[in-house]
N, C-alpha and C. Protein backbone atom coordinates (compact mmCIF):
# COMPACT_ATOMS: atom_id res chain seq x y z
N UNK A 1 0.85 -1.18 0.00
CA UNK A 1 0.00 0.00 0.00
C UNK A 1 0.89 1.24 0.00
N UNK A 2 0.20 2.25 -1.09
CA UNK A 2 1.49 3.56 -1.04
C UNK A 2 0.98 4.53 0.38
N UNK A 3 2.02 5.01 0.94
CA UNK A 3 2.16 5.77 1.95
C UNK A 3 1.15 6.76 1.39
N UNK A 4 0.86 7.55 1.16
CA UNK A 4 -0.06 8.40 1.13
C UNK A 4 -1.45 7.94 1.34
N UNK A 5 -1.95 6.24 0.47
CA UNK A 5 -2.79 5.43 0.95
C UNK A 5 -3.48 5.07 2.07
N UNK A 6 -1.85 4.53 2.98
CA UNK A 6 -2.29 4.64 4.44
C UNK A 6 -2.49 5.56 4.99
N UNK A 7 -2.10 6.84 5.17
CA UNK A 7 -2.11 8.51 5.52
C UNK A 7 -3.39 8.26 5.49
N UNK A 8 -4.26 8.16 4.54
CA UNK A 8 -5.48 8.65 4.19
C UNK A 8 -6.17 7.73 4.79
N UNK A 9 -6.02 6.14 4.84
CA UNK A 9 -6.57 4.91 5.32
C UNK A 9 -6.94 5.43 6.90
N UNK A 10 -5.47 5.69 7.35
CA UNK A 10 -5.44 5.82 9.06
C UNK A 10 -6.33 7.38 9.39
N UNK A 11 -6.04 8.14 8.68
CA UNK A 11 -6.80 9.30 8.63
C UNK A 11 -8.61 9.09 8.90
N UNK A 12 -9.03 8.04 7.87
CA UNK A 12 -10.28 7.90 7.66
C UNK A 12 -10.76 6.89 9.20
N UNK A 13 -10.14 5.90 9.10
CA UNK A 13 -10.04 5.06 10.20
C UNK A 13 -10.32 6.09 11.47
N UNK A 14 -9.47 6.85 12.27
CA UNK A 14 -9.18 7.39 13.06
C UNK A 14 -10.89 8.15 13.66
N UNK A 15 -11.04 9.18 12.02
CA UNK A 15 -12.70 10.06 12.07
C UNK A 15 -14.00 8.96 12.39
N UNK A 16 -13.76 7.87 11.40
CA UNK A 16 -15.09 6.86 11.55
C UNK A 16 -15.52 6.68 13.16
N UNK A 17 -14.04 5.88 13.60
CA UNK A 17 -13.94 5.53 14.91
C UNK A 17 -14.63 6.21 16.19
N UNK A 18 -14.28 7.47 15.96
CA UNK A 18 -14.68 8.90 16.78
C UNK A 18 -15.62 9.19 16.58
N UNK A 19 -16.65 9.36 15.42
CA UNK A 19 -17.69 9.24 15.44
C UNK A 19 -19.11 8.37 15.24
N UNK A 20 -19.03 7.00 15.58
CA UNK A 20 -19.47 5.94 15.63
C UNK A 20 -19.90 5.22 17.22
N UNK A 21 -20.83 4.56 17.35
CA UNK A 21 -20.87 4.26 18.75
C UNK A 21 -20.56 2.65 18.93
N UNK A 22 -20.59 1.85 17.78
CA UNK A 22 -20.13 0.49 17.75
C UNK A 22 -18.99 0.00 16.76
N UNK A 23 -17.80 0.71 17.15
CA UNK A 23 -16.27 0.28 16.26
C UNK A 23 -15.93 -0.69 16.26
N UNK A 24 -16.25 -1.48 17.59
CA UNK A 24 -16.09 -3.18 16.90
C UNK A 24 -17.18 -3.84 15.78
N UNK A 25 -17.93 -2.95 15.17
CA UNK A 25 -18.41 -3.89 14.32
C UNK A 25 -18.05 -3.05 12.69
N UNK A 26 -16.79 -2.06 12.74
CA UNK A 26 -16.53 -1.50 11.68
C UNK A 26 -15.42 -1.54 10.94
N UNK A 27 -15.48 -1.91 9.48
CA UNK A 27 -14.71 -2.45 8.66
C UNK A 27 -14.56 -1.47 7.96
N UNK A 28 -13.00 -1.31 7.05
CA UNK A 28 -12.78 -0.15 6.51
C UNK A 28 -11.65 -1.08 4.98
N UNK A 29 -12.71 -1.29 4.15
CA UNK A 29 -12.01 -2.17 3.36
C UNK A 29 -11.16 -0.68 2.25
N UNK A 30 -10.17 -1.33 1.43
CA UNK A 30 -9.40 -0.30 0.80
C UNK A 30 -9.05 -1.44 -0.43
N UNK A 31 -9.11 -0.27 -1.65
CA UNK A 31 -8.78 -0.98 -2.89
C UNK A 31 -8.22 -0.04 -3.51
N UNK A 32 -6.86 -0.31 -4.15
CA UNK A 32 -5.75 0.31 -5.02
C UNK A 32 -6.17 -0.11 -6.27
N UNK A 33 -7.46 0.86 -6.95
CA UNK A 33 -7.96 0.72 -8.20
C UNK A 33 -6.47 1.20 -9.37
N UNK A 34 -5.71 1.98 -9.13
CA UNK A 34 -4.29 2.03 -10.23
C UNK A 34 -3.76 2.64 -8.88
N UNK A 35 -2.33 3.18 -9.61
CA UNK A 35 -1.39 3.74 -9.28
C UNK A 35 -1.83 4.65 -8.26
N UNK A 36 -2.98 5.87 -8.69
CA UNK A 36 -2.79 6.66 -7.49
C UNK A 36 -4.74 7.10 -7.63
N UNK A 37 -5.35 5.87 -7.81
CA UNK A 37 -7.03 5.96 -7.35
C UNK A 37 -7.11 4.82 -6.28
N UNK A 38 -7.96 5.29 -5.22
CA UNK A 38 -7.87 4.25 -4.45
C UNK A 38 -9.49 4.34 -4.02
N UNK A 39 -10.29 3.30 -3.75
CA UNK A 39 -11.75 3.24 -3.12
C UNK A 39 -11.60 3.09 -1.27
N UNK A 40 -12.19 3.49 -0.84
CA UNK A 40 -12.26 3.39 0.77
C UNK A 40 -13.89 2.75 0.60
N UNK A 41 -14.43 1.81 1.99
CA UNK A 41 -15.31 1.29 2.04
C UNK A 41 -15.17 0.83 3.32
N UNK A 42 -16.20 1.77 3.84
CA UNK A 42 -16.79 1.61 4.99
C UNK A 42 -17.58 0.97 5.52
N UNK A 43 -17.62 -0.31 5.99
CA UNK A 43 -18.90 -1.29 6.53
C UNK A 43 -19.20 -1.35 7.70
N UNK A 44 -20.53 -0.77 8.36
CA UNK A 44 -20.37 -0.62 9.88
C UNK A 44 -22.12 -1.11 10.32
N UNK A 45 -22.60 -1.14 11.54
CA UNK A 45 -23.40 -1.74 11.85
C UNK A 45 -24.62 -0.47 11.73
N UNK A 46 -26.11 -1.03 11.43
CA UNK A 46 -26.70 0.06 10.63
C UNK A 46 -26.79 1.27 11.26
N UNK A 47 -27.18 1.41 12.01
CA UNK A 47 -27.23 2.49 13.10
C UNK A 47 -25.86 3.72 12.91
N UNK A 48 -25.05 3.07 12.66
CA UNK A 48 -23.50 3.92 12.74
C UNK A 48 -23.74 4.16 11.19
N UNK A 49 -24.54 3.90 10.40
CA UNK A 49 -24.58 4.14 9.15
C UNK A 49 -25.12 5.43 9.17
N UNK A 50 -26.19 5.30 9.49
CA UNK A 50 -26.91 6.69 9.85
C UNK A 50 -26.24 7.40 10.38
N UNK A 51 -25.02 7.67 11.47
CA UNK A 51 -24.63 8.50 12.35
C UNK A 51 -23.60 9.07 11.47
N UNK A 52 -22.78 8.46 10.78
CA UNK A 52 -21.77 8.44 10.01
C UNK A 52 -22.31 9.30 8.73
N UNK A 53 -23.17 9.04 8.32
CA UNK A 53 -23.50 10.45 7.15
C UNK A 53 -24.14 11.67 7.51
N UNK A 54 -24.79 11.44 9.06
CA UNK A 54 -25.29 12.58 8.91
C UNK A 54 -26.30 13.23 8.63
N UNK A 55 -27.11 14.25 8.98
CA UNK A 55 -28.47 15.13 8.68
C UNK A 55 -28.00 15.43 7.57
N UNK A 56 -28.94 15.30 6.19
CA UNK A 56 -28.57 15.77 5.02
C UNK A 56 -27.46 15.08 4.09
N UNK A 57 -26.44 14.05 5.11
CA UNK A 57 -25.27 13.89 4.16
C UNK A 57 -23.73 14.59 4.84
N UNK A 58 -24.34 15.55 5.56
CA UNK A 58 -23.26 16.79 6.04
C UNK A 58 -22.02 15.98 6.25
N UNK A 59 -22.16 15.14 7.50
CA UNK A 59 -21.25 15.00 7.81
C UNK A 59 -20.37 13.91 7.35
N UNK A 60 -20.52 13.24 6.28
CA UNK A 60 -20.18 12.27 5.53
C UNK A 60 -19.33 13.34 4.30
N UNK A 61 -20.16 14.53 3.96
CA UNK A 61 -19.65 15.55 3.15
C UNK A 61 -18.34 16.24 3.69
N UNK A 62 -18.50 16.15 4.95
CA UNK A 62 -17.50 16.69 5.70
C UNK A 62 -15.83 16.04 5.49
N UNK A 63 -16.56 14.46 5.79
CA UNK A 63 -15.21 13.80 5.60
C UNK A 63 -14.90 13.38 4.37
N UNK A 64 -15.75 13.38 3.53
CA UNK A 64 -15.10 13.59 2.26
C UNK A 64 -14.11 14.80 1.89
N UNK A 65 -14.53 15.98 2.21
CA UNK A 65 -13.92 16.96 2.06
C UNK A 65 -12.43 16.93 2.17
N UNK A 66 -12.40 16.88 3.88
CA UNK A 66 -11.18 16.37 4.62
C UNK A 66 -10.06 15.73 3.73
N UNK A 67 -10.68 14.23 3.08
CA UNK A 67 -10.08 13.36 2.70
C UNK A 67 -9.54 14.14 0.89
N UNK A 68 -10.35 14.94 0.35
CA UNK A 68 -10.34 15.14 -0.93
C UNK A 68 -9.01 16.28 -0.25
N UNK A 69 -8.88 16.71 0.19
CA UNK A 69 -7.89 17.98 0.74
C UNK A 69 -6.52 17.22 0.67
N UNK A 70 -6.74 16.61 1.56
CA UNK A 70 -4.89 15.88 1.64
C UNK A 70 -4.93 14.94 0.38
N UNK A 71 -5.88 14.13 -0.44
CA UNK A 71 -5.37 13.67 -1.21
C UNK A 71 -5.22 14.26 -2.59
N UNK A 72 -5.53 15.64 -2.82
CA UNK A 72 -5.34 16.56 -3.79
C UNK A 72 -3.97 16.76 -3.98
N UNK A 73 -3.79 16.76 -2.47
CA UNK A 73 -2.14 17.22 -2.42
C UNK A 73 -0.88 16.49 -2.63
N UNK A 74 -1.46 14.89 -2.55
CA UNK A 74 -1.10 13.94 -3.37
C UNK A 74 -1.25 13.79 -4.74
N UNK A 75 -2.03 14.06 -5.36
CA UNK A 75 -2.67 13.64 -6.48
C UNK A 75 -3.45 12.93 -6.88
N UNK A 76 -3.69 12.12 -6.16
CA UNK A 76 -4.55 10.84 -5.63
C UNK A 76 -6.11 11.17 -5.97
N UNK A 77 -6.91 10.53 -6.67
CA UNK A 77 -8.24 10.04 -6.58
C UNK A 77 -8.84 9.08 -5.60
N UNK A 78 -9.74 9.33 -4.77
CA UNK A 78 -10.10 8.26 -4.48
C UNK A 78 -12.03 8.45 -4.10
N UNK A 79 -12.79 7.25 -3.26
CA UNK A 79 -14.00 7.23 -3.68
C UNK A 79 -14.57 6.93 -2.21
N UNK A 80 -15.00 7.34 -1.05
CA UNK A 80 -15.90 6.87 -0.51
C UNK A 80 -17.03 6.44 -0.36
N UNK A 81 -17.24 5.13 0.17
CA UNK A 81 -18.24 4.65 0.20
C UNK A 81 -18.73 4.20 1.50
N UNK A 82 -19.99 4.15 2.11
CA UNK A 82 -20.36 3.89 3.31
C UNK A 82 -21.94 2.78 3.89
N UNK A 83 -21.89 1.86 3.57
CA UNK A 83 -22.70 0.89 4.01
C UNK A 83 -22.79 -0.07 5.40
N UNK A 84 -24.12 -0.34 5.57
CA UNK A 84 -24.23 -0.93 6.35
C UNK A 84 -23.84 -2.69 6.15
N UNK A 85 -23.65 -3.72 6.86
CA UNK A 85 -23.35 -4.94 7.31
C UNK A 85 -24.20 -6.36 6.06
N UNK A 86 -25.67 -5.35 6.10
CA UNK A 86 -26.60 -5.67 5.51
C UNK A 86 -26.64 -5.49 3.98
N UNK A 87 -26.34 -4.54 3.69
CA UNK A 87 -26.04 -3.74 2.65
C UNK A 87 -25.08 -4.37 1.61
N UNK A 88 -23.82 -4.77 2.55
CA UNK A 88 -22.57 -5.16 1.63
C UNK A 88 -22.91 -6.72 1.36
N UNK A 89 -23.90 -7.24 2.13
CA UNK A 89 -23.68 -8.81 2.10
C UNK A 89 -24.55 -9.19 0.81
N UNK A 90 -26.08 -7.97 0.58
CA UNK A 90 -27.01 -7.95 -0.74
C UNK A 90 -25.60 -7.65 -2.09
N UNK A 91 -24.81 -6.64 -1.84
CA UNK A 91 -23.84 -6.59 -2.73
C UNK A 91 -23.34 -7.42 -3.29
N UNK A 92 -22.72 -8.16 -2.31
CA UNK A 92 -21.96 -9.29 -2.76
C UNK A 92 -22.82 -10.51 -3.13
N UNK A 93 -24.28 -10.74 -2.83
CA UNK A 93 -24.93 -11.25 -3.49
C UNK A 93 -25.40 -11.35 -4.57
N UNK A 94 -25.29 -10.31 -5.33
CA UNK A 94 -25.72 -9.68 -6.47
C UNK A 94 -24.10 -9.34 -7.31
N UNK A 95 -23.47 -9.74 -6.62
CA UNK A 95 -21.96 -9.89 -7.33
C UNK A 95 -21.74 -8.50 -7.78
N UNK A 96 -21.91 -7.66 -6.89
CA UNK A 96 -20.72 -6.25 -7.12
C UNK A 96 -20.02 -6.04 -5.99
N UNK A 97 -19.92 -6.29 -5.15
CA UNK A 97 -18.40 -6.55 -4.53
C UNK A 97 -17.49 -5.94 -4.41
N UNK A 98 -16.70 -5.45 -4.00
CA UNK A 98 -14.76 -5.45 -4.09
C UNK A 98 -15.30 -3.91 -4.62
């Protein structure tokens, strides 16, 4: 994983954590789509789904922001995504996945 990757990984990790009320049930999968796009994917229990975006989105907008800031400064693309437990398992049922 490129260092700027993790920067951003541990970065994201760190905010979820802090604002979530059940972190043991939250997964923070990461995919190095090329060189310097990367997907973040957030899987957490439903409730923290809701808490985690926010009235409106805001605060999900928020940490996007955050994240689009330092990785601008990289150069880096990348994509958040945020589902519930439930959510990812219909995904992967339906074979979109990863």
């Amino acid at each position: 994983m490129q260092p700027v990757t993790e920067r951003l990984r541990n970065f994201l990790q760190y905010v979820a954590v802090k604002l979530i009320d059940d972190p043991s049930q939250a997964q923070l999968k990461v995919a190095e789509l090329a060189p310097k796009k990367v997907r973040f994917k957030l899987v957490l229990a439903k409730a923290d789904v809701a808490m985690l975006i926010g009235r409106n989105g805001f605060t999900a907008s928020a940490i996007r922001n955050v994240l689009k800031a330092a990785a601008d400064k990289e150069g880096v693309q990348f994509s958040l995504q945020i589902h519930s437990h439930e959510e990812e398992e219909e995904m992967l049922a339906r074979g979109e996945g990863h």
